[in-house]
Protein backbone atom coordinates (compact mmCIF):
# COMPACT_ATOMS: atom_id res chain seq x y z
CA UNK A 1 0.00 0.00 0.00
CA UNK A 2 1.37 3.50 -0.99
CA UNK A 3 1.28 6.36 0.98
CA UNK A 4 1.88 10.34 0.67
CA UNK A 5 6.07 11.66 1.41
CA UNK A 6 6.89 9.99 4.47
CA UNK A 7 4.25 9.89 6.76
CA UNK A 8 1.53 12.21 8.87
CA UNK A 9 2.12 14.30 11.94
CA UNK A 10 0.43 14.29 15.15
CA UNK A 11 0.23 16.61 17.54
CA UNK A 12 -0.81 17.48 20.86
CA UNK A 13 -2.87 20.18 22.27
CA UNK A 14 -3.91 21.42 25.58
CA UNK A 15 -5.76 24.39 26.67
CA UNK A 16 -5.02 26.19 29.84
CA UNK A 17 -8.57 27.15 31.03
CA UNK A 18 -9.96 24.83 33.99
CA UNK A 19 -10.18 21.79 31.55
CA UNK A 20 -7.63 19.31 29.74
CA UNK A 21 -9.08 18.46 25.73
CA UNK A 22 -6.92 16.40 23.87
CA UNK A 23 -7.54 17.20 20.46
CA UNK A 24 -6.10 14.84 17.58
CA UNK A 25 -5.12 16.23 14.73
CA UNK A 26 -4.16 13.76 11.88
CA UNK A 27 -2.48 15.92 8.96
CA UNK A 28 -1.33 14.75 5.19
CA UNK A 29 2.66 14.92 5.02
CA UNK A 30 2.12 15.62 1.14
CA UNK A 31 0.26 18.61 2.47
CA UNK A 32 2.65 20.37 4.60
CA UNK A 33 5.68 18.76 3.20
CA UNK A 34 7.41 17.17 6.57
CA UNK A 35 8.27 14.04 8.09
CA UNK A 36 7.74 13.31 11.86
CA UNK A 37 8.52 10.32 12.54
CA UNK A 38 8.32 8.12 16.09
CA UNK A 39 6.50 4.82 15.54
CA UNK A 40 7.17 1.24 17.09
CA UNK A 41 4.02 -0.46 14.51
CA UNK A 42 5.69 -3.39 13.49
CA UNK A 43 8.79 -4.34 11.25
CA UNK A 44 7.58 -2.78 8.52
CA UNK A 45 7.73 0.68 10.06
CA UNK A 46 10.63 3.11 11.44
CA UNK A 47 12.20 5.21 13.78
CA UNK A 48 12.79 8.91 13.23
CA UNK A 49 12.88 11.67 14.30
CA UNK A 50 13.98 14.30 11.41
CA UNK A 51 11.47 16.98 11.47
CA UNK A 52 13.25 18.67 8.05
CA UNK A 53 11.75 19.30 4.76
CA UNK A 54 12.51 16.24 2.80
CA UNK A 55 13.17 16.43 -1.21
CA UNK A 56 14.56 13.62 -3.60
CA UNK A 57 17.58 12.68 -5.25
CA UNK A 58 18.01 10.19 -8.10
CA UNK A 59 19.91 6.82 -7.78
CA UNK A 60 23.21 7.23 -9.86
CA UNK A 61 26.06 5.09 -11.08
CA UNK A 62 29.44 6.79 -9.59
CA UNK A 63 32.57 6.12 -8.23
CA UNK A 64 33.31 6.34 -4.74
CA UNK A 65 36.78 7.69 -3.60
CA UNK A 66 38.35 8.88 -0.85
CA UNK A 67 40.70 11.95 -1.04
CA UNK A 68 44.17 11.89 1.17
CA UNK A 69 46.74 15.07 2.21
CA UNK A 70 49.80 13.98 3.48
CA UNK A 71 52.93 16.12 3.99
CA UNK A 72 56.51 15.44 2.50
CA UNK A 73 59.08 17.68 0.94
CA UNK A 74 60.45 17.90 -2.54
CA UNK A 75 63.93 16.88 -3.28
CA UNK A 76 67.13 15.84 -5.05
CA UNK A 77 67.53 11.96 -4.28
CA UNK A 78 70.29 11.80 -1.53
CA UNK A 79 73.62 12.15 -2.53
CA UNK A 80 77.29 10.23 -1.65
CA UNK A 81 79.36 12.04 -0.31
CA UNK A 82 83.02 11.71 -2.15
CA UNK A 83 85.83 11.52 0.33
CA UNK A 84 89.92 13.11 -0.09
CA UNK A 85 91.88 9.60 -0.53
CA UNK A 86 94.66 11.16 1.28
CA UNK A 87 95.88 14.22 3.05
CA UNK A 88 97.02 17.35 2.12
CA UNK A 89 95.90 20.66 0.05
CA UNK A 90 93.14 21.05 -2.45
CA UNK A 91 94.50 22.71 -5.70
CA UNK A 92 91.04 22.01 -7.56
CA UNK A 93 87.87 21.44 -6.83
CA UNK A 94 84.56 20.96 -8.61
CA UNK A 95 82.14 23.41 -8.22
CA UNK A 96 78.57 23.30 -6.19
CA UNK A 97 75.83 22.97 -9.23
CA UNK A 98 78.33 21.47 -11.96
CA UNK A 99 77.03 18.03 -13.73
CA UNK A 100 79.81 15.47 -13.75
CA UNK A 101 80.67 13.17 -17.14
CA UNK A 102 83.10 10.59 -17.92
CA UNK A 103 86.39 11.13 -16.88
CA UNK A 104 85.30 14.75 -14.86
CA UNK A 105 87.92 15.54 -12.37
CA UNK A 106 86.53 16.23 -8.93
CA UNK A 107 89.32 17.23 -7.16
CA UNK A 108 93.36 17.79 -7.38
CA UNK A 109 94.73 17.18 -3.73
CA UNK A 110 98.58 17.45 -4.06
CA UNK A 111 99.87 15.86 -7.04
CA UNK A 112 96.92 13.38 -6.77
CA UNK A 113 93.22 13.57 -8.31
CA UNK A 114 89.77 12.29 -7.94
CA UNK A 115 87.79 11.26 -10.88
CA UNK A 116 84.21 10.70 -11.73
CA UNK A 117 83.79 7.36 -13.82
CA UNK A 118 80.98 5.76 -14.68
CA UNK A 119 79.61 2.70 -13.42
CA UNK A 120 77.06 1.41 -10.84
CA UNK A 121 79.26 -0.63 -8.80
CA UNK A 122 80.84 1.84 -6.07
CA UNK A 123 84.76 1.92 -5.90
CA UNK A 124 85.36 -0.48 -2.73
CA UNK A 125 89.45 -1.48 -3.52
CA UNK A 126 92.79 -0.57 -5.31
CA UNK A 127 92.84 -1.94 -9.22
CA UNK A 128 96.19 -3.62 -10.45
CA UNK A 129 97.07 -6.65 -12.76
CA UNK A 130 95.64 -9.55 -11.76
CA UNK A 131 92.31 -8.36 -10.09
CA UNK A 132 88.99 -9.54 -11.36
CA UNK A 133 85.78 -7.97 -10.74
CA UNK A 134 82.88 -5.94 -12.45
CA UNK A 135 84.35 -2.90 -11.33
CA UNK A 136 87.37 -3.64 -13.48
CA UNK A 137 84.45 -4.16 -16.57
CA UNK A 138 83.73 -0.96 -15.68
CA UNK A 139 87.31 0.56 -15.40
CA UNK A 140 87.96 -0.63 -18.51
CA UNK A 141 84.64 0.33 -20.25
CA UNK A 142 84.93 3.98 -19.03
CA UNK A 143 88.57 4.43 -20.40
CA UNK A 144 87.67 2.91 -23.24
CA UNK A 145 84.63 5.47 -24.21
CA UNK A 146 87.45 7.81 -23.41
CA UNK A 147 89.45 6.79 -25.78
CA UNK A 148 92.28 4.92 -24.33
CA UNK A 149 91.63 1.56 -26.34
CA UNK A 150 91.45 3.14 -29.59
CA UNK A 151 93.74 -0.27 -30.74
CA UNK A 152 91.66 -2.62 -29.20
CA UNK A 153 94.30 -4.29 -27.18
CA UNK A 154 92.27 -4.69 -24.14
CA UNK A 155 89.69 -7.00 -23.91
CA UNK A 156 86.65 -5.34 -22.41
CA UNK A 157 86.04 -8.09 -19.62
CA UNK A 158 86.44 -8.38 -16.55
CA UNK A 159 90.13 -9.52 -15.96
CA UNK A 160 93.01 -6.56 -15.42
CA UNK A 161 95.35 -7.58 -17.78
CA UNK A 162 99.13 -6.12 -18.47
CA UNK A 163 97.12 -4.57 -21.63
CA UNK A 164 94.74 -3.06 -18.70
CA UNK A 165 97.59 -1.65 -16.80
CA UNK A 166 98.73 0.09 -20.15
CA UNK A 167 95.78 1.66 -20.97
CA UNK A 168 95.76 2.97 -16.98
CA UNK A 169 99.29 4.31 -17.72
CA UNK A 170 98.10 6.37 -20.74
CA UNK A 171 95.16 7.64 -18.93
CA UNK A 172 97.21 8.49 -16.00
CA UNK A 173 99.73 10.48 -18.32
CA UNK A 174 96.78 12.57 -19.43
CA UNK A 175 95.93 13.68 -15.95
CA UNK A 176 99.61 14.84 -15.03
CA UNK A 177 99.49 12.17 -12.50
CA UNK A 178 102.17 9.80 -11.68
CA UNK A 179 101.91 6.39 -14.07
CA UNK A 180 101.67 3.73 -11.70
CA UNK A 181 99.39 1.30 -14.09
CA UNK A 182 97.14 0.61 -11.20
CA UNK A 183 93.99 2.84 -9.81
CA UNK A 184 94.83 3.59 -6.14
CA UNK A 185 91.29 3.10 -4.20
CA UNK A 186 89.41 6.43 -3.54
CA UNK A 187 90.90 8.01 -6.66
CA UNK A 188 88.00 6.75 -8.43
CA UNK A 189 84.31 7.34 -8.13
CA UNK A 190 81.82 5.42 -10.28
CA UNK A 191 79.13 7.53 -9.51
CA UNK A 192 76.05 5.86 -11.51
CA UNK A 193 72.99 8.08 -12.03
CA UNK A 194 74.93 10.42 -9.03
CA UNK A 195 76.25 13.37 -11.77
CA UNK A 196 75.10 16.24 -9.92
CA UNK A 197 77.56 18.31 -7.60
CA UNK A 198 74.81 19.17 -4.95
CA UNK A 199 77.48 20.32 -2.48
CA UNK A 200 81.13 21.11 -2.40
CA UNK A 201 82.65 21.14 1.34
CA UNK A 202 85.89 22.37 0.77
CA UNK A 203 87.18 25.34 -1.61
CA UNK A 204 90.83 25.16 -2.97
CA UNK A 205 93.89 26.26 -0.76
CA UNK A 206 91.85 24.29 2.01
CA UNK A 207 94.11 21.78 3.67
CA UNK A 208 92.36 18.06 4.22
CA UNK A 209 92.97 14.86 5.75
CA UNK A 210 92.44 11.40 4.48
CA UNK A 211 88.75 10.84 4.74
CA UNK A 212 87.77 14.64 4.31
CA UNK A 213 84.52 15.23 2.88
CA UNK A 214 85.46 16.78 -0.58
CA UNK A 215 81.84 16.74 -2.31
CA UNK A 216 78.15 15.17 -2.22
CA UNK A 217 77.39 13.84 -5.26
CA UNK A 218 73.59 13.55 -5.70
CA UNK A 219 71.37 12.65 -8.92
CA UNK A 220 69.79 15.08 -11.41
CA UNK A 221 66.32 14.07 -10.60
CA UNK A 222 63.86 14.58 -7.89
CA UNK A 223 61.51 13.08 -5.78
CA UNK A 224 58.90 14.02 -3.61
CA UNK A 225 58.98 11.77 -0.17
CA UNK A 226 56.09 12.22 1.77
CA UNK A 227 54.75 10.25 5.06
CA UNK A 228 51.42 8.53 5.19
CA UNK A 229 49.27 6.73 7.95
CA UNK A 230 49.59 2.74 6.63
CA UNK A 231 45.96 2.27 7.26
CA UNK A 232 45.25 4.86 4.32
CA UNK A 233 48.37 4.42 2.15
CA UNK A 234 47.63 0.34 1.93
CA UNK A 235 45.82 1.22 -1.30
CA UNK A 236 48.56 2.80 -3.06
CA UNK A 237 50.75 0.89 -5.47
CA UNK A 238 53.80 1.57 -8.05
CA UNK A 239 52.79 3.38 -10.95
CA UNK A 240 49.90 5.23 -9.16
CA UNK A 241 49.50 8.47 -10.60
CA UNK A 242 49.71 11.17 -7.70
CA UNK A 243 49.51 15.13 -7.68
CA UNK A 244 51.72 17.22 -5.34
CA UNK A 245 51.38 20.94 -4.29
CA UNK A 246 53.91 23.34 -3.53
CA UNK A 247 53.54 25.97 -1.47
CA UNK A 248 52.35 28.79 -3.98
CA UNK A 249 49.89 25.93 -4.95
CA UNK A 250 51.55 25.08 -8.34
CA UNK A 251 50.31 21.09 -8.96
CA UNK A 252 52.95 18.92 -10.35
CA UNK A 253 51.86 15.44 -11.84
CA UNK A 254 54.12 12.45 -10.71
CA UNK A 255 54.44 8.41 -10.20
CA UNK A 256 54.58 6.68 -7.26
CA UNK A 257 58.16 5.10 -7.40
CA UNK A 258 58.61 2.97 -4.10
CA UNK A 259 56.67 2.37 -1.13
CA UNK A 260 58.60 1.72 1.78
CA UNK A 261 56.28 0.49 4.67
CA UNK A 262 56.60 0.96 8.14
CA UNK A 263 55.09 0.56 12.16
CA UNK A 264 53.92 3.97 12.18
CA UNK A 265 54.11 5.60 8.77
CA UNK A 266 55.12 4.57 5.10
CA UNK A 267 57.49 6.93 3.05
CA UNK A 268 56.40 6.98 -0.75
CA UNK A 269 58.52 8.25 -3.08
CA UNK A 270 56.75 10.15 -6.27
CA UNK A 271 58.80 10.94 -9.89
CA UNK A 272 58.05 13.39 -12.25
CA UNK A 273 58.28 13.37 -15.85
CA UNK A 274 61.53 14.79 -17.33
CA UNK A 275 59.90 17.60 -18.40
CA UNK A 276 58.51 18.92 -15.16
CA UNK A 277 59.29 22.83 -14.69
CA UNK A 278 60.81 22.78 -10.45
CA UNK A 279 61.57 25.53 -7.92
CA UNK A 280 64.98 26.82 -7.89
CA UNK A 281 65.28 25.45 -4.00
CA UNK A 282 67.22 21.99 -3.34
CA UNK A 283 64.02 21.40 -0.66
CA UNK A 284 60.67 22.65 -0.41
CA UNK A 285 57.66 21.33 1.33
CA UNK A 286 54.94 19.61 -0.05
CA UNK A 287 51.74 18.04 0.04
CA UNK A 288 50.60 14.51 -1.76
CA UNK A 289 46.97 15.02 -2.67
CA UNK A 290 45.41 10.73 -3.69
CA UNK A 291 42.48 9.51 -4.03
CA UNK A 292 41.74 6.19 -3.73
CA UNK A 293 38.36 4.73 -5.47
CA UNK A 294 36.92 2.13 -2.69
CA UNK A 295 34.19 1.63 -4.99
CA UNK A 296 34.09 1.39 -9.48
CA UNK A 297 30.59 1.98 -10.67
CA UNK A 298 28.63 1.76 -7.77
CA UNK A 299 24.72 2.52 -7.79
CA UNK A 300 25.17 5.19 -5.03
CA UNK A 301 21.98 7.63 -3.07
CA UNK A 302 22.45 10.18 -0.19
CA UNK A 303 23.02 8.86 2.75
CA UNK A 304 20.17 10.58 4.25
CA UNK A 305 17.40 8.57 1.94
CA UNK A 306 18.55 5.21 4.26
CA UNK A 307 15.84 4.75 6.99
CA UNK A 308 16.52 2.24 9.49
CA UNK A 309 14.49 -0.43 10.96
CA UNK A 310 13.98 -1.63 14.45
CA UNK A 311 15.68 -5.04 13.08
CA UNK A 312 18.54 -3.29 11.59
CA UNK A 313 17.43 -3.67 8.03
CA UNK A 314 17.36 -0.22 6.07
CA UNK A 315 14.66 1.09 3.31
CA UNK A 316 14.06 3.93 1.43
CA UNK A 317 11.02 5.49 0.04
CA UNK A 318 10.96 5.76 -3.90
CA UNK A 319 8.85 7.90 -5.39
CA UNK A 320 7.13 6.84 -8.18
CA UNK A 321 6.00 8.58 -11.80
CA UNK A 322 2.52 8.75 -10.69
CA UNK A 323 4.15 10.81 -7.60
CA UNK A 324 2.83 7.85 -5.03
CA UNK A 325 5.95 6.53 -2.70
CA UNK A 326 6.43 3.17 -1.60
CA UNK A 327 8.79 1.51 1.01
CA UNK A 328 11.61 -0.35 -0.28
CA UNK A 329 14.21 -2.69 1.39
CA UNK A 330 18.20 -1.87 0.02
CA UNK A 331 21.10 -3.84 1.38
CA UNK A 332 23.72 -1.12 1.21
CA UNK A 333 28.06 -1.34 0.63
CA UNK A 334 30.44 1.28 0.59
CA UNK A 335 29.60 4.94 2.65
CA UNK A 336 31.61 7.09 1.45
CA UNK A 337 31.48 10.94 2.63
CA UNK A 338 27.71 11.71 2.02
CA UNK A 339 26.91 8.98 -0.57
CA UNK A 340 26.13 5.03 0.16
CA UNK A 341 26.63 2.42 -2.28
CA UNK A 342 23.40 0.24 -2.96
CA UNK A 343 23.85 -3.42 -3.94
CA UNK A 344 20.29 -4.69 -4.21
CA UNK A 345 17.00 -3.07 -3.76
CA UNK A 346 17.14 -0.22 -6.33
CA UNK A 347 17.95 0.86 -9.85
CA UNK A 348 19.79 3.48 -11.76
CA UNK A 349 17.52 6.19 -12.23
CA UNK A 350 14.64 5.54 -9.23
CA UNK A 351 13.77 8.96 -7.29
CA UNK A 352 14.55 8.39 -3.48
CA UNK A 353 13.11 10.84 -0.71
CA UNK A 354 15.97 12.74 1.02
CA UNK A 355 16.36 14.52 4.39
């Protein structure tokens, strides 16, 4: 049986002459437009008490997200710091800002020098015939883009050879440094994707020790790290898309890169495209704005059209074309902000009453 928008009001009044009259006064809701409700008349009835102006909404097909802000700063990915192999006084030095190639000189301490190479593996010995090791691949595959092997005597491999400690010599001879035919450890630095000078600690005439800080090295991209509660950030993955904001509100588009989890918080670590236009600053703050869909395509309603039964069970009331309402069981899903998913009861399109 269909009735008019919600339900009818009753109300109680009393005179204050010598005599109590209750008078009953039974009123149409569609007349006046509100909803009183406070009735215990069986399952199929409610309890309310909203005394608002109701209206409708229409059932619609949406997704449901939720949006994050978490806090993190902008940066260069953190740099190695290159130490002085030995004591004594810096006659060159490379400058803060300067992006480091093949074969770059870093630093001139005495007679000695420091040179950027490239390779991934870090420097962790001293070179000389006989050794074996990809970082003596990559000795030899650095001097040889430099041109030391224009002959092709050594064997790009990963065995120092006498034909290795020859090409060393020549190199050597081009940096005015003594031509031992070996590549003392810490005179080296294969520095990887770390080209960028971000720091220079010492300026020349300085006089260092062995195991001075001479420059950090750092990489030529950055990152945005930014701390998130693991109970929200569980949704994320690599290769999210995710937008940051600087300060000045500028929005710059990134990746997530790498999730590192922890107890507390988890640090994710955004990229940008190559093209991305930065602040001049090494640092800035930041904030990671995400959104994470909980529910694709859901058939979604205000959260105020859900009426509640004494047995837990919810309904709404849809209205229909002929304007009549009837009561309708839903099993809901997803609540998200001020929208509930539906999963059975309704359709896409049906007219709900709303508070």
């Amino acid at each position: 049986m269909t009735s008019s928008p919600r339900s009818t009001i009753v109300r109680r009044f009393t005179t204050t002459i010598g005599w109590l009259t209750l008078v009953g006064v039974i009123v149409s809701a569609g007349l006046f437009g509100w909803r009183e409700l406070d009735r215990r008349l069986g399952d199929d009835e409610i309890t309310s008490t909203d005394t608002e102006e109701p209206g409708t909404a229409t059932a619609e097909v949406r997704d449901l997200t939720v949006s994050y802000e978490w806090s993190g700063t902008l940066e260069f990915d953190p740099p190695i710091d290159v130490s002085s192999p030995r004591g004594g006084t810096i006659l060159d030095i490379v400058p803060t800002g300067d992006e480091l190639t093949n074969g770059d000189v870093i630093a001139r301490i005495n007679s000695d020098v420091v040179v950027w190479l490239t390779g991934e593996v870090p420097a962790w010995r001293t070179l000389a015939n006989g050794d074996e090791g990809t970082d003596v691949l990559q000795l030899e595959t650095a001097l040889t883009a430099l041109g030391f092997n224009s002959d092709d005597t050594v064997i790009i491999d990963e065995e120092f050879t006498y034909a290795t400690a020859s090409m060393v010599k020549d190199w050597q001879a081009s940096l005015g440094v003594d031509e031992t035919g070996h590549v003392e450890f810490g005179s080296v630095v294969f520095g990887g994707d770390r080209t960028r000078v971000s720091a220079a600690t010492v300026a020349i005439g300085d006089t260092v020790t062995s195991g001075t800080t001479l420059v950090s090295i750092g990489t030529t991209e950055r990152f945005a790290f930014v701390e998130a509660e693991p109970d929200a950030a569980v949704g994320l993955t690599i290769g999210d898309t995710a937008t940051v904001e600087l300060n000045d509100r500028t929005q710059l588009a990134g990746m997530i890169d790498a999730i590192q989890s922890g107890a507390d918080t988890w640090t994710i670590t955004i990229g940008f495209p190559d093209d991305t236009e930065f602040p001049p600053t090494d640092l800035t703050n930041v904030t990671m704005h995400w959104k994470d869909t909980v529910a694709a395509d859901a058939l979604t309603i205000p959260s105020s059209a859900l009426l509640r039964r004494d047995d837990g069970a919810y309904v709404v009331d849809v209205v229909a074309s002929d304007g009549t309402t009837k009561r309708v069981p839903v099993s809901i899903g997803t609540a998200v902000g001020t929208r509930v998913e539906i999963t059975a009861g309704l359709n896409a399109g049906d007219t709900v009453i709303v508070l």
